[in-house]
C-alpha atoms as a PDB file:
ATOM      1  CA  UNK A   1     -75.821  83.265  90.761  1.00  0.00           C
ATOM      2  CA  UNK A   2     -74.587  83.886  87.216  1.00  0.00           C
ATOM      3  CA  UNK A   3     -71.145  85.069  88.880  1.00  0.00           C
ATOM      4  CA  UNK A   4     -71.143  81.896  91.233  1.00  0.00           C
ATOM      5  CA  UNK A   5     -71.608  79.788  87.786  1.00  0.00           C
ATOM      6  CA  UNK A   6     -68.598  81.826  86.130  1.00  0.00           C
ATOM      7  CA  UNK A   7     -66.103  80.886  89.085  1.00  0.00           C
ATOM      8  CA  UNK A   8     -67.069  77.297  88.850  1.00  0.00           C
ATOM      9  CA  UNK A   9     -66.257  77.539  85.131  1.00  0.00           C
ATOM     10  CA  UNK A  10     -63.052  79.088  85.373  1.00  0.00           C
ATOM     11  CA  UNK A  11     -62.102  76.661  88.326  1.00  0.00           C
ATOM     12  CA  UNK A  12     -63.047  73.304  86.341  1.00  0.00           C
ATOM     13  CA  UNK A  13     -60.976  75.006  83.208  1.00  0.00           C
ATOM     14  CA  UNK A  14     -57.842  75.792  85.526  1.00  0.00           C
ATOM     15  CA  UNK A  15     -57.870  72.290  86.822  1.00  0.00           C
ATOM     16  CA  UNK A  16     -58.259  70.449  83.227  1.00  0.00           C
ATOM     17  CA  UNK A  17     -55.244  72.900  82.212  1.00  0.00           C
ATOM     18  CA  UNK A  18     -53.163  71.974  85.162  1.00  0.00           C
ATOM     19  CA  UNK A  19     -54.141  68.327  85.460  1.00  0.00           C
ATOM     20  CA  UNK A  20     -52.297  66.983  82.584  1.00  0.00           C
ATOM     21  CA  UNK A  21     -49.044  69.085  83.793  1.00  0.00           C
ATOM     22  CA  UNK A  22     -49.099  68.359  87.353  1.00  0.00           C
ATOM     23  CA  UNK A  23     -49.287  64.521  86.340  1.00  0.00           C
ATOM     24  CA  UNK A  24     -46.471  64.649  84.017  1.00  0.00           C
ATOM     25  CA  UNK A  25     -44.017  66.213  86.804  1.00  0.00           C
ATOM     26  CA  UNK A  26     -45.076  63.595  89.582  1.00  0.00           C
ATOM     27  CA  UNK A  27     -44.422  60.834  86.789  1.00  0.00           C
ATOM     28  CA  UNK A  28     -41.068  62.835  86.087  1.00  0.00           C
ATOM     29  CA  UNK A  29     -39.999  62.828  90.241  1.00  0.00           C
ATOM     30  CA  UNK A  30     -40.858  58.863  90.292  1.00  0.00           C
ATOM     31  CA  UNK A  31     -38.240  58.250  87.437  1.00  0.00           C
ATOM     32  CA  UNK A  32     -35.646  55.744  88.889  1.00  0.00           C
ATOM     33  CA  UNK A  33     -31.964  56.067  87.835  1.00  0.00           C
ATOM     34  CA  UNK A  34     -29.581  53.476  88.092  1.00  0.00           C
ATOM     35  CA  UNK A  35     -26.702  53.728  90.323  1.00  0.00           C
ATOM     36  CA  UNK A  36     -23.906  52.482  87.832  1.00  0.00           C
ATOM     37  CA  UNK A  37     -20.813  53.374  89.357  1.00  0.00           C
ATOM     38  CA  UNK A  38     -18.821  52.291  92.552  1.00  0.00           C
ATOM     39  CA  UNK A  39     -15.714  54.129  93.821  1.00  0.00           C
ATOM     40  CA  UNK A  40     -14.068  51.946  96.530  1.00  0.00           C
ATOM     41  CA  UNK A  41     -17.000  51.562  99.190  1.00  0.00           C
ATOM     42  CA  UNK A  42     -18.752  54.812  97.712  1.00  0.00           C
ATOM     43  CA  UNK A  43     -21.469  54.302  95.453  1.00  0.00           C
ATOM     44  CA  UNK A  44     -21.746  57.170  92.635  1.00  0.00           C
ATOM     45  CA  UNK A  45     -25.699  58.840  92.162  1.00  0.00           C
ATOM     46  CA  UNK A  46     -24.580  61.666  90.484  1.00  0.00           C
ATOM     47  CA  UNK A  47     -21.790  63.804  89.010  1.00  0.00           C
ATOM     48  CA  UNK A  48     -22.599  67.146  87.380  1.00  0.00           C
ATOM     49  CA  UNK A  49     -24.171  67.751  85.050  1.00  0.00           C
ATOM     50  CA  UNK A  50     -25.478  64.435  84.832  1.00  0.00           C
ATOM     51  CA  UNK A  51     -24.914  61.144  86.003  1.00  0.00           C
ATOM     52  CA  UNK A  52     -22.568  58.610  84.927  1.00  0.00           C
ATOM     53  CA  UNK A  53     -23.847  56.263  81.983  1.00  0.00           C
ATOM     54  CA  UNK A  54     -23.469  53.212  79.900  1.00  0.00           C
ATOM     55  CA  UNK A  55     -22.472  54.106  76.358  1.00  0.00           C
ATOM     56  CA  UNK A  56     -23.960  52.118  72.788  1.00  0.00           C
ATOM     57  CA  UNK A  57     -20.404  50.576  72.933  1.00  0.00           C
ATOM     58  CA  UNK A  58     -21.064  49.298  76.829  1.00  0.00           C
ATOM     59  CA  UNK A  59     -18.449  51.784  78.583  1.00  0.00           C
ATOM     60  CA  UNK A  60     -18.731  53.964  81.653  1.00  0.00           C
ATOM     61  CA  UNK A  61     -18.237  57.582  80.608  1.00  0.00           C
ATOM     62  CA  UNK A  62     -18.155  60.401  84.170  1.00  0.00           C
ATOM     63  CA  UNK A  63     -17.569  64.089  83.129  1.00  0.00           C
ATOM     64  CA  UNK A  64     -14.122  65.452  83.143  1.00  0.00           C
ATOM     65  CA  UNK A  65     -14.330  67.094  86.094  1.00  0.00           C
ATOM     66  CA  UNK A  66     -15.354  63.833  88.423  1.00  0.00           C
ATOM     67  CA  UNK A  67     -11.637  62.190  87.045  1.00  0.00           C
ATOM     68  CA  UNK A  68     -10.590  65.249  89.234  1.00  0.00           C
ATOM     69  CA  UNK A  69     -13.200  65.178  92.326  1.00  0.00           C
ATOM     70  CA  UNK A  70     -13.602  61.633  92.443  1.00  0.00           C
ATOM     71  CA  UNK A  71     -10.456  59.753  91.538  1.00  0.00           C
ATOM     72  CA  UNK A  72      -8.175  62.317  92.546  1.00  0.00           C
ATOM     73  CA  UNK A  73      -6.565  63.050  89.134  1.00  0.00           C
ATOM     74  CA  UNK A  74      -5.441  66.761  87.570  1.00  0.00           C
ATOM     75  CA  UNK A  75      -7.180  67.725  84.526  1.00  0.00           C
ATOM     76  CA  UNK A  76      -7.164  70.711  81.596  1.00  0.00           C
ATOM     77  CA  UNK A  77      -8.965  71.174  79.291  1.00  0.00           C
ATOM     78  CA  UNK A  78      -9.020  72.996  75.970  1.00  0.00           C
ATOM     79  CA  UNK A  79     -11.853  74.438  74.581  1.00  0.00           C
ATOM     80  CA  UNK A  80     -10.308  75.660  71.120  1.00  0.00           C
ATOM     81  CA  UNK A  81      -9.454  71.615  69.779  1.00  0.00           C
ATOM     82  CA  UNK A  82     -12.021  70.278  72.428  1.00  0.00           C
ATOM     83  CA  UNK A  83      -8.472  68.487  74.192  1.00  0.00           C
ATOM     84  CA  UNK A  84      -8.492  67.727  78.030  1.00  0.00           C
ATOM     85  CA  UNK A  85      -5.291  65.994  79.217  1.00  0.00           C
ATOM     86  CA  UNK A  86      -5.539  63.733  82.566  1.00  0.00           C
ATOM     87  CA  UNK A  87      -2.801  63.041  84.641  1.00  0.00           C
ATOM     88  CA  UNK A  88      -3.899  60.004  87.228  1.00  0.00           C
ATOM     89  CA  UNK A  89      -2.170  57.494  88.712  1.00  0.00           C
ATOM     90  CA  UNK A  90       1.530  58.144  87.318  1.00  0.00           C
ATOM     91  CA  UNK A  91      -0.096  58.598  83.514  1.00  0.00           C
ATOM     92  CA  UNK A  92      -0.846  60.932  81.376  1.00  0.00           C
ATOM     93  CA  UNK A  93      -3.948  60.822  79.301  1.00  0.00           C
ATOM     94  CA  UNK A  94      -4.765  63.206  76.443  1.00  0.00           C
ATOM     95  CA  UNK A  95      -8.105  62.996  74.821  1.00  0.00           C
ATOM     96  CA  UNK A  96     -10.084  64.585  71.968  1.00  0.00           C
ATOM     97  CA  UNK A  97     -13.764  64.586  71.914  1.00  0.00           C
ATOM     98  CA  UNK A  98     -15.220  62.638  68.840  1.00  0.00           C
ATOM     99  CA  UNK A  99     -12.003  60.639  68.401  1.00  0.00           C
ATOM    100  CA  UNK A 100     -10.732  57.317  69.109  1.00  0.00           C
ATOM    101  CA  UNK A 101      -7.536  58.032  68.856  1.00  0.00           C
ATOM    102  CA  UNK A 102      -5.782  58.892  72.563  1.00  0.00           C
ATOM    103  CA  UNK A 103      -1.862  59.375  74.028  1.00  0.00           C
ATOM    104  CA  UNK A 104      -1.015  57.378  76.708  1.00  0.00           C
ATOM    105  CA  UNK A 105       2.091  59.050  77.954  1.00  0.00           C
ATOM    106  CA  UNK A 106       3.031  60.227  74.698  1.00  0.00           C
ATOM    107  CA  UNK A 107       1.888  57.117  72.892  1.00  0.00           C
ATOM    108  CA  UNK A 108      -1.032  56.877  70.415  1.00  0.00           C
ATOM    109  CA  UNK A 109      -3.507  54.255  71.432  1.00  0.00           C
ATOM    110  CA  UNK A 110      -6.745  53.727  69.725  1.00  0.00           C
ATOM    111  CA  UNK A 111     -10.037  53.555  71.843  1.00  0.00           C
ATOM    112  CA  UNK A 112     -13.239  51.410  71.196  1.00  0.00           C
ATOM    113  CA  UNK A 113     -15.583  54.226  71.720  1.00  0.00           C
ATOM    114  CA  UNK A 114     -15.005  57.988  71.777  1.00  0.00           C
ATOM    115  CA  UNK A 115     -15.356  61.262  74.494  1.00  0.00           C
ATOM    116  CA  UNK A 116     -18.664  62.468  73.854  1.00  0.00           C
ATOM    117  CA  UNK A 117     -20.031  66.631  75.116  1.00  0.00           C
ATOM    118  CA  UNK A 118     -23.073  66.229  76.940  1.00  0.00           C
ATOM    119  CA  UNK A 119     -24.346  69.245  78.386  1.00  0.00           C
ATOM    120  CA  UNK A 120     -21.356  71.075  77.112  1.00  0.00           C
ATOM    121  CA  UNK A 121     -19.338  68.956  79.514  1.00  0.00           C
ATOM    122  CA  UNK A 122     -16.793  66.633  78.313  1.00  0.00           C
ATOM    123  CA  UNK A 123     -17.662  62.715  79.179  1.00  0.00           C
ATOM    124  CA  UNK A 124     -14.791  59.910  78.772  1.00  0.00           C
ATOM    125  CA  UNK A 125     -14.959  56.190  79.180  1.00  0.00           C
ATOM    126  CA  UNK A 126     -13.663  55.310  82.540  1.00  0.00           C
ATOM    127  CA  UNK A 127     -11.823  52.539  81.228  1.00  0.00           C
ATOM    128  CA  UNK A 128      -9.002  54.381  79.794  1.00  0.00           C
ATOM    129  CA  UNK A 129      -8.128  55.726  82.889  1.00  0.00           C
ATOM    130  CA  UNK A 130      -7.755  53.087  84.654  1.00  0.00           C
ATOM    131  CA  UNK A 131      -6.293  49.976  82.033  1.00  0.00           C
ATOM    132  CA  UNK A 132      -3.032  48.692  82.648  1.00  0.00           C
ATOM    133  CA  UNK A 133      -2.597  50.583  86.121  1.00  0.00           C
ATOM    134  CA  UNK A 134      -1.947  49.066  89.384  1.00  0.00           C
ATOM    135  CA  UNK A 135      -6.007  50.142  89.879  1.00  0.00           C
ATOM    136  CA  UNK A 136      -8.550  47.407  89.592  1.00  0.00           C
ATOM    137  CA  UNK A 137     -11.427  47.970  87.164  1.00  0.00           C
ATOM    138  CA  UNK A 138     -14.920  45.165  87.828  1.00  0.00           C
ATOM    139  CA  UNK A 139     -17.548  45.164  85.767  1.00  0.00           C
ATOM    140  CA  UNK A 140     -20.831  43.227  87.229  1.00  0.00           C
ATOM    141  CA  UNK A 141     -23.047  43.025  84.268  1.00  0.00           C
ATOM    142  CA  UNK A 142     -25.416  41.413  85.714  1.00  0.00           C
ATOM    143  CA  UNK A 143     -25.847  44.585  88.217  1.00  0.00           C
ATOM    144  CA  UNK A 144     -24.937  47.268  85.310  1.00  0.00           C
ATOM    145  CA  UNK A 145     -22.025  48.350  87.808  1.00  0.00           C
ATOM    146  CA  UNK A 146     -18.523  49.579  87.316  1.00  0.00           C
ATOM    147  CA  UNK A 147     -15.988  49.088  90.430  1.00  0.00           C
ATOM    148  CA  UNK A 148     -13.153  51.219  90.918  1.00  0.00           C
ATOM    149  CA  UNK A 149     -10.636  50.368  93.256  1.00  0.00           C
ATOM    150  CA  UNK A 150      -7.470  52.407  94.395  1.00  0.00           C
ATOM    151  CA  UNK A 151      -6.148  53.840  97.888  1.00  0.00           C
ATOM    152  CA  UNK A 152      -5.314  57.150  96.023  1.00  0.00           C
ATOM    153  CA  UNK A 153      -9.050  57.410  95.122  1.00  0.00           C
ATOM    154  CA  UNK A 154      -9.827  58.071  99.055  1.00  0.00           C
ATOM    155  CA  UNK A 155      -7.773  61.253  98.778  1.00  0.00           C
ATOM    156  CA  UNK A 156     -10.065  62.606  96.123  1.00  0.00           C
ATOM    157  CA  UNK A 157     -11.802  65.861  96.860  1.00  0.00           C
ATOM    158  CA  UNK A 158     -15.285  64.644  97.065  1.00  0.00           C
ATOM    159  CA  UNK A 159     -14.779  60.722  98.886  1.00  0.00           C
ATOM    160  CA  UNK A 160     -11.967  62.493 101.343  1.00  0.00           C
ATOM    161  CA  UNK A 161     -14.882  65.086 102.127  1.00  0.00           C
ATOM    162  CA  UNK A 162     -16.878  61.919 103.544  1.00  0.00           C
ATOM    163  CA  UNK A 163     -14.224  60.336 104.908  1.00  0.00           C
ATOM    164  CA  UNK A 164     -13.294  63.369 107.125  1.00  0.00           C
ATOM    165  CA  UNK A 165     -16.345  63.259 108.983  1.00  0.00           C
ATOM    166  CA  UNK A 166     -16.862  59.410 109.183  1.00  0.00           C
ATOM    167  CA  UNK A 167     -17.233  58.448 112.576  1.00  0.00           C
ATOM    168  CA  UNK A 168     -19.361  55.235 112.036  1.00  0.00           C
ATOM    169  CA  UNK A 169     -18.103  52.206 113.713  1.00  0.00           C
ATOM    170  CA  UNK A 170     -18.897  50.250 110.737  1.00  0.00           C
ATOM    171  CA  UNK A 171     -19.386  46.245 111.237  1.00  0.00           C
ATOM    172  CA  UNK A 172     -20.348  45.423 107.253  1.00  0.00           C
ATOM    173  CA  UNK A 173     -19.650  47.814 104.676  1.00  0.00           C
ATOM    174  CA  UNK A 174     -20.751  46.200 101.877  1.00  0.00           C
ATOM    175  CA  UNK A 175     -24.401  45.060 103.940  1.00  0.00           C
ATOM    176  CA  UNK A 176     -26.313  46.775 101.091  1.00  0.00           C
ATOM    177  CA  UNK A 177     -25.859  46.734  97.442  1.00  0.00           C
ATOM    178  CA  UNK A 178     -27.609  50.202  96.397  1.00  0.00           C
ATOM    179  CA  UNK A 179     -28.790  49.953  92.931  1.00  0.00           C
ATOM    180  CA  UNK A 180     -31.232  53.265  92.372  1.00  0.00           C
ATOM    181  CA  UNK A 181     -32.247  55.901  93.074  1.00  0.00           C
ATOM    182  CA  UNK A 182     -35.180  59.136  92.514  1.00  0.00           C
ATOM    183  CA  UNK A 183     -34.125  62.797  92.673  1.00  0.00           C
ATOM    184  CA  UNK A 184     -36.452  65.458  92.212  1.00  0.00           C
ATOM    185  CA  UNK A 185     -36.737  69.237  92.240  1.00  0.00           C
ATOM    186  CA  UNK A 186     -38.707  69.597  95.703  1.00  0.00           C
ATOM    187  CA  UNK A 187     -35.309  67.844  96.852  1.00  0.00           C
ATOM    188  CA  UNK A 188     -36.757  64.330  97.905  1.00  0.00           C
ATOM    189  CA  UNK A 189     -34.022  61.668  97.615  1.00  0.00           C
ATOM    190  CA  UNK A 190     -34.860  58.083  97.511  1.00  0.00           C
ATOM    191  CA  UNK A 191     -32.571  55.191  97.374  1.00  0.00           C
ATOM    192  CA  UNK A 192     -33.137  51.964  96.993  1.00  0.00           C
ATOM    193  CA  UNK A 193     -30.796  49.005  98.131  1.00  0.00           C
ATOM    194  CA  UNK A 194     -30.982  45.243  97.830  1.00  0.00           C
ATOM    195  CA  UNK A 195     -29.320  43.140 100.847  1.00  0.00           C
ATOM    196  CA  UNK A 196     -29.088  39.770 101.782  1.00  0.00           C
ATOM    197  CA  UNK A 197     -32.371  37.862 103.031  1.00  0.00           C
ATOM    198  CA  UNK A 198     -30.314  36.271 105.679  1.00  0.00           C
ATOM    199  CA  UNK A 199     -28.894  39.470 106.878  1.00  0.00           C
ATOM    200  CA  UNK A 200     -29.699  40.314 110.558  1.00  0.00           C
ATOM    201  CA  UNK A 201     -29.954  43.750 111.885  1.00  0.00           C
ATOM    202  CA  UNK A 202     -31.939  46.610 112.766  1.00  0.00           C
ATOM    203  CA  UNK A 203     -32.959  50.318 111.218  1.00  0.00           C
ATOM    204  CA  UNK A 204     -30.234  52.237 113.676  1.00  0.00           C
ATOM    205  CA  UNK A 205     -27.910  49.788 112.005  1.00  0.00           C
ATOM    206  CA  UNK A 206     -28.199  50.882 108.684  1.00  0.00           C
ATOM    207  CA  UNK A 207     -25.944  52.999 107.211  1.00  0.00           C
ATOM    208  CA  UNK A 208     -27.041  54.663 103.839  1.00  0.00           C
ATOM    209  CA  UNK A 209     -25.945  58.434 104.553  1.00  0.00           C
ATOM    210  CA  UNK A 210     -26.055  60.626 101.375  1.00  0.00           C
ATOM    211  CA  UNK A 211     -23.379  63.291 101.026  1.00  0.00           C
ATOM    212  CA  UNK A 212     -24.909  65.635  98.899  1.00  0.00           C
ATOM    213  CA  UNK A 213     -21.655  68.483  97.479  1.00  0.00           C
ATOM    214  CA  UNK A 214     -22.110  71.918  96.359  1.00  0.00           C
ATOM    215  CA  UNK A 215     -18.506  72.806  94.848  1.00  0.00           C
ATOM    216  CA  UNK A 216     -16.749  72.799  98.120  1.00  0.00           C
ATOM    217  CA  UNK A 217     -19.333  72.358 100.811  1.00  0.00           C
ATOM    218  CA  UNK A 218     -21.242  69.715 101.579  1.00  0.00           C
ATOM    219  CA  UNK A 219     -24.437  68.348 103.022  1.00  0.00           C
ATOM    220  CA  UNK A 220     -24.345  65.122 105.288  1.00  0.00           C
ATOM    221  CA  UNK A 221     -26.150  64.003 108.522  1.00  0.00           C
ATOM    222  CA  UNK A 222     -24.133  63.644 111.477  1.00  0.00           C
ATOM    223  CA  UNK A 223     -23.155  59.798 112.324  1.00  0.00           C
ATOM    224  CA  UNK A 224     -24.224  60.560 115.985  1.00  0.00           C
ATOM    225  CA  UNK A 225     -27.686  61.317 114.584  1.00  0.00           C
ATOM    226  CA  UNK A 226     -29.850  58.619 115.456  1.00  0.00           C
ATOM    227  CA  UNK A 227     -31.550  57.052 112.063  1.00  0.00           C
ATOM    228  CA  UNK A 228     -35.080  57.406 111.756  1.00  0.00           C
ATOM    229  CA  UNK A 229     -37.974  54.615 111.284  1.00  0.00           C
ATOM    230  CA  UNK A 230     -39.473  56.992 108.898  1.00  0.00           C
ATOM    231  CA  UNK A 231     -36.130  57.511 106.850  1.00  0.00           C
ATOM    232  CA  UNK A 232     -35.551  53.482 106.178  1.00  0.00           C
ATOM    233  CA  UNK A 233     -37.855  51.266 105.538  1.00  0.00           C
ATOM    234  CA  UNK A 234     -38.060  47.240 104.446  1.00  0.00           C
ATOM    235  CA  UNK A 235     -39.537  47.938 101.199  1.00  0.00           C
ATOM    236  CA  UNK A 236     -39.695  43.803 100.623  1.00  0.00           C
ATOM    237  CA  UNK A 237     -37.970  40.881 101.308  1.00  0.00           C
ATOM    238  CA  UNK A 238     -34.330  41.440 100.641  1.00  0.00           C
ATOM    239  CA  UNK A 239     -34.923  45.053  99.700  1.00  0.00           C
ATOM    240  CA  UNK A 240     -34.593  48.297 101.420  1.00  0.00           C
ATOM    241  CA  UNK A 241     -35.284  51.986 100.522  1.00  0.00           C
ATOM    242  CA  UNK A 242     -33.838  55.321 102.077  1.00  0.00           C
ATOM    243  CA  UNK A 243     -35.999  58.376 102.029  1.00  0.00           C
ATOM    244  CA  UNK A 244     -34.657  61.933 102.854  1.00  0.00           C
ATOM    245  CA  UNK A 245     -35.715  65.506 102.220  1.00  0.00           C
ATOM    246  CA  UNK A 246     -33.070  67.852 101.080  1.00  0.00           C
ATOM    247  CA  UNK A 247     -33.657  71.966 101.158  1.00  0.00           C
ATOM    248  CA  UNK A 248     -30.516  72.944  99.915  1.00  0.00           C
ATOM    249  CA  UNK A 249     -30.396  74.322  95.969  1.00  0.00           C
ATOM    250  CA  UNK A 250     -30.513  71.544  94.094  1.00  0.00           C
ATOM    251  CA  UNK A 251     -29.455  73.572  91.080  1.00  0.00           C
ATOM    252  CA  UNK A 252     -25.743  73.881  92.434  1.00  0.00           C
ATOM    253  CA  UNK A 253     -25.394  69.828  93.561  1.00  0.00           C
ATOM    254  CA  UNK A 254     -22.500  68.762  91.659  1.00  0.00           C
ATOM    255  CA  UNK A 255     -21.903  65.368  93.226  1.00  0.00           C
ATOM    256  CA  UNK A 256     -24.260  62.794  95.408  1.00  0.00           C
ATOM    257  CA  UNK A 257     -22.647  60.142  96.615  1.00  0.00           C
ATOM    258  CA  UNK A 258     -23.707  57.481  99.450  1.00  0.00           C
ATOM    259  CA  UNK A 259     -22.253  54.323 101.421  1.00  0.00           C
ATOM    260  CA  UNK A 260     -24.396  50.985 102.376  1.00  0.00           C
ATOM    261  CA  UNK A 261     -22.957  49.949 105.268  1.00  0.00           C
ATOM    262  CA  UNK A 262     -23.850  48.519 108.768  1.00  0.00           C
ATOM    263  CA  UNK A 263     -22.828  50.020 111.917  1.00  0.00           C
ATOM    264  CA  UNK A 264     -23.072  49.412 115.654  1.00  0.00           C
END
């Protein structure tokens, strides 16, 4: 008896030592991130080692290497003066991190807001990039999204990886406007999008399919895949959320990036 009453001690300690930890990782997987940054009809989740974000001066700053994978552009960077120089769409860009001051092909320019290390990555405002080219820059702030727009963008490393396998016969790519998103370590990917309430269509039609890269591979369903009930769902009027389990190794993602289209 006495070693019955021992077990049911230990068992009501482990659980009052676990409780408060197991709660604060479930509240941790139900975080939702915005989705903040559109690259022609791909919508950006995440770049490594974090996502793209809104700095205190209101500008889009993505890690060096995403002005590579993403927009097609060649980068360097050097670690002794903390230097990277971009070359993208017929400029060249050197930045510093910590400083305003930037050359646009050889020119000094000053910047509102400065490259930043997070995660000892380099970030940089978007904006710079892009300013005075023949790309076009949108900023919806009533969304909290940043459009980029450019046919060289397509031939990026990470959107030409979609593209390559894109067989949809797509009818309305811009049907959903995705605008979060939760990620967690058990590899459970939700998405949420908003559409139009006057929108007709039905789940098979609905074209939200994560691409998921690990440095030069990827992860994607096949378009001939038939979607699942169970993967989208009508999570209200106007609103729609897209649920998939991932098994891969989260730890090596480097880019997630998704479409929200309609198909045939």
């Amino acid at each position: 008896m006495k070693t019955k009453t021992n077990f049911l001690i230990c068992f009501v300690v482990i659980l009052l030592f676990l409780g408060p930890n197991t709660q604060s990782v479930a509240a941790q997987s139900q975080v939702s991130l915005p989705i903040q940054l559109k690259v022609n009809d791909f919508y950006i989740l995440y770049t490594s080692p974090a996502p793209p974000f809104v700095d205190q001066k209101g500008r889009m700053l993505i890690p060096l290497k995403a002005v590579e994978d993403l927009l097609g552009g060649k980068v360097t960077y050097n670690a002794m003066n903390k230097t990277a120089t971009i070359d993208l769409l017929g400029r060249s860009i050197e930045v510093t991190i910590g400083t305003r001051d930037i050359l646009i092909n050889s020119e000094s320019v000053t910047m509102d807001t400065v490259p930043v290390m997070k995660e000892n990555t380099m970030f940089l405002p978007v904006s710079v990039l892009v300013k005075d080219t023949d790309a076009k820059m949108e900023w919806d702030a009533q969304r909290g999204l940043l459009k980029l727009n450019h046919e060289s963008f397509n031939k990026s490393q990470v959107l030409l990886s979609f593209l390559g396998q894109d067989l949809a016969e797509v009818t309305n790519k811009e049907a959903f406007d995705l605008h979060s998103y939760e990620w967690n370590a058990a590899g459970n990917l939700t998405i949420h999008a908003d559409f139009d309430k006057g929108l007709k269509f039905s789940e098979k039609q609905v074209d939200i399919h994560p691409l998921l890269m690990y440095g030069k591979t990827y992860t994607m369903d096949p378009y001939s895949r038939p979607v699942s009930v169970k993967t989208i769902q009508l999570s209200g009027e106007g609103q729609l959320t897209f649920k998939r389990d991932f098994r891969n190794d989260l730890e090596k993602v480097r880019y997630i990036i998704a479409v929200g289209r309609l198909t045939e």
